[in-house]
C-alpha atoms as a PDB file:
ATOM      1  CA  UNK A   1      10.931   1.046  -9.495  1.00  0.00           C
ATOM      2  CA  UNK A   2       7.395   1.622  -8.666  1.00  0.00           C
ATOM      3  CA  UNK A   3       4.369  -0.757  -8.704  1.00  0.00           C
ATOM      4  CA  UNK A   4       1.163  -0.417  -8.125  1.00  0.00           C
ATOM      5  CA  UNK A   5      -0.879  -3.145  -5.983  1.00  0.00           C
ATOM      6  CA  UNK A   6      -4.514  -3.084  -5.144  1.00  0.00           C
ATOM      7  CA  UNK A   7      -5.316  -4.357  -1.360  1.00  0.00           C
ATOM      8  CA  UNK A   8      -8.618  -5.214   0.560  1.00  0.00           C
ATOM      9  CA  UNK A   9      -9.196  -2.107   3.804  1.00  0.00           C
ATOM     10  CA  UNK A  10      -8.154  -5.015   6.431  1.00  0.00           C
ATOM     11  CA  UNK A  11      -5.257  -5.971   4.442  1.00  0.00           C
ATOM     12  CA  UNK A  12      -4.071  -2.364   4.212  1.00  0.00           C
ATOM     13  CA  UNK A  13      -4.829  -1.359   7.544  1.00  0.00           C
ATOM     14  CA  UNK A  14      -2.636  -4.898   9.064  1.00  0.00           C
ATOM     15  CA  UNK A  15      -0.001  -3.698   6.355  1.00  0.00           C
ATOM     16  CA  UNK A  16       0.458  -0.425   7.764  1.00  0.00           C
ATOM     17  CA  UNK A  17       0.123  -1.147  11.412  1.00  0.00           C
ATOM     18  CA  UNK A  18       3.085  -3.856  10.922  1.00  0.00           C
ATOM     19  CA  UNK A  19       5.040  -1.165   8.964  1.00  0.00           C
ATOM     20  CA  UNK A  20       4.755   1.196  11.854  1.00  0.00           C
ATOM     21  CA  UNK A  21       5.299  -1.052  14.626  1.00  0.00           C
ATOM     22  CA  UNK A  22       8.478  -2.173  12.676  1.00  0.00           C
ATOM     23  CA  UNK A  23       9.768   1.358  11.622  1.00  0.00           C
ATOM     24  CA  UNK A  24       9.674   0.897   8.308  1.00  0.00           C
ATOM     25  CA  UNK A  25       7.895   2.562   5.746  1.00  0.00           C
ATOM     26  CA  UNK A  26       5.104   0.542   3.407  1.00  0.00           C
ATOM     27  CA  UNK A  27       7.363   0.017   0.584  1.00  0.00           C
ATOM     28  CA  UNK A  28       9.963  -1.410   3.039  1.00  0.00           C
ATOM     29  CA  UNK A  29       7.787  -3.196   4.611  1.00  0.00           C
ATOM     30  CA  UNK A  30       6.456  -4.607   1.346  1.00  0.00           C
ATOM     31  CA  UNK A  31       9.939  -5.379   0.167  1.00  0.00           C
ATOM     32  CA  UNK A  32      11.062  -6.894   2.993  1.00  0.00           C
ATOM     33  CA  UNK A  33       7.787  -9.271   3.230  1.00  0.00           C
ATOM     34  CA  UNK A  34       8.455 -10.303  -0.629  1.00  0.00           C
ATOM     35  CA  UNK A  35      11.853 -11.103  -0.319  1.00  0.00           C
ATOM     36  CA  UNK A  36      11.271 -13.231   2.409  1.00  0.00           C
ATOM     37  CA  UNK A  37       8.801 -14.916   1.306  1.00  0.00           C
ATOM     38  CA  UNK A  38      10.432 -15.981  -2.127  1.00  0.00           C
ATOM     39  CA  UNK A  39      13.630 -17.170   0.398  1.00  0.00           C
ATOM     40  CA  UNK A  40      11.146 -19.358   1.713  1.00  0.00           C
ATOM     41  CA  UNK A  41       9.190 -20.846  -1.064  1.00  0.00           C
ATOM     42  CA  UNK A  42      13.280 -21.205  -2.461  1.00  0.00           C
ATOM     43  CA  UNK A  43      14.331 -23.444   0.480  1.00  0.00           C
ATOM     44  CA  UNK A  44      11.036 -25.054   0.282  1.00  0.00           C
ATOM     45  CA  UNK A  45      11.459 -26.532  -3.522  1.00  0.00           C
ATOM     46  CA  UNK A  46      15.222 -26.848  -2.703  1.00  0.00           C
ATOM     47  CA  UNK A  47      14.312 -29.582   0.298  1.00  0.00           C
ATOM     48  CA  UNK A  48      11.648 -31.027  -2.105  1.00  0.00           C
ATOM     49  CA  UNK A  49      14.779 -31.618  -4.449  1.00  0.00           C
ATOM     50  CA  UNK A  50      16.882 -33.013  -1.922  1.00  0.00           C
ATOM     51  CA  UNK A  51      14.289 -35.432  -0.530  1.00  0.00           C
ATOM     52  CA  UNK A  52      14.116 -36.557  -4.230  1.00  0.00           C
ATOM     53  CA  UNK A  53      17.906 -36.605  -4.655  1.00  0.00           C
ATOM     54  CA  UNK A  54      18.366 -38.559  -1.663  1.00  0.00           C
ATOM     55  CA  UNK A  55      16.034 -41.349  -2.309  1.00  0.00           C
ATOM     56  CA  UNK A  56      17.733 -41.784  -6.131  1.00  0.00           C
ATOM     57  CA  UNK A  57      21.195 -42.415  -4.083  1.00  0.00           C
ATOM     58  CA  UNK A  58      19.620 -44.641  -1.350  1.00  0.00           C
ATOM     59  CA  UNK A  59      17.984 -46.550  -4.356  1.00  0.00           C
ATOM     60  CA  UNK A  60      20.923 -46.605  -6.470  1.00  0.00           C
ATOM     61  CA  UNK A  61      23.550 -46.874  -3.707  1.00  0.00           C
ATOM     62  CA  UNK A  62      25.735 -44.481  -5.517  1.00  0.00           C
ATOM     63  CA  UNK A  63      26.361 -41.023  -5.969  1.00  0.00           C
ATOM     64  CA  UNK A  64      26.712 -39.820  -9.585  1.00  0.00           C
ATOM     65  CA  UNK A  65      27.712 -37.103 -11.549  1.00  0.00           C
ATOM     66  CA  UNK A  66      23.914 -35.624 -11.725  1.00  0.00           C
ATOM     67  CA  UNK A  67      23.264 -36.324  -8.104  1.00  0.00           C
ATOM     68  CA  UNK A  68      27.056 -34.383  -7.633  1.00  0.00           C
ATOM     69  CA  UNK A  69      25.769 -31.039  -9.544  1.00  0.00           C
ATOM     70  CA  UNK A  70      22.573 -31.162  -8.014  1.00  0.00           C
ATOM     71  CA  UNK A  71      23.638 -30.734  -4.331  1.00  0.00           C
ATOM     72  CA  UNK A  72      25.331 -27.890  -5.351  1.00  0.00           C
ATOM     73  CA  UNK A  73      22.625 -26.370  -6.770  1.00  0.00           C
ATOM     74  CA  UNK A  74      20.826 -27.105  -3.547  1.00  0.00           C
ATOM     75  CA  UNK A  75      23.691 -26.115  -1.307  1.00  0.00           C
ATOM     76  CA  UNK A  76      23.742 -22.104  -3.161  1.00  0.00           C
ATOM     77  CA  UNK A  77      20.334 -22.049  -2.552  1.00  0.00           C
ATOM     78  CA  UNK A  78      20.843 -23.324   1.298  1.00  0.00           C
ATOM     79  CA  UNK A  79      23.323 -20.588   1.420  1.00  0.00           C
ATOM     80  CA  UNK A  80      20.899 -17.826   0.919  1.00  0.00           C
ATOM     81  CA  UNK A  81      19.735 -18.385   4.274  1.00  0.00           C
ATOM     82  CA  UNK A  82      22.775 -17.397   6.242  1.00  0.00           C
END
C-alpha cells in the first residue's frame, strides 16, 4: 500500500542515512521503525495493566475470574515480544 508522509530536511536526511547504514530501503526502514514502535507502546499499556491488575489481587487477596482473563490478555501481548 502506499502512503504519503511529509518530513522536516533533518528528519529526512537522519531517515535516509539510518536506512543506508542498515541496508534497507526508506520504506523498510519506515516499516520496520513503525512496527516497532507500536510493539513498544503495546508492552507499555500491557505493564500499565498488569501493575493495575496486580494491586486489585494484592488488595483483594484473591484472584478472580476478571483478573484470570486479563493476564491472558496481557500474556498474548507479552508474547509478541519473543
Amino acid at each position: 500500500m502506499k502512503l504519503s508522509i511529509s518530513l522536516d530536511d533533518a528528519l529526512l536526511e537522519r531517515l535516509d542515512k539510518a536506512a543506508d547504514l542498515s541496508y534497507q530501503t526508506r520504506s523498510g526502514y519506515i516499516g520496520t521503525a513503525v512496527s516497532q514502535y507500536l510493539n513498544q507502546q503495546e508492552v507499555i499499556f500491557a505493564l500499565r495493566d498488569l501493575v493495575i491488575l496486580l494491586r486489585q489481587i494484592y488488595d483483594t487477596g484473591k484472584l478472580d475470574e476478571d483478573a484470570t482473563q486479563k493476564l491472558k490478555q496481557l500474556e498474548a501481548v507479552l508474547a509478541l515480544c519473543k
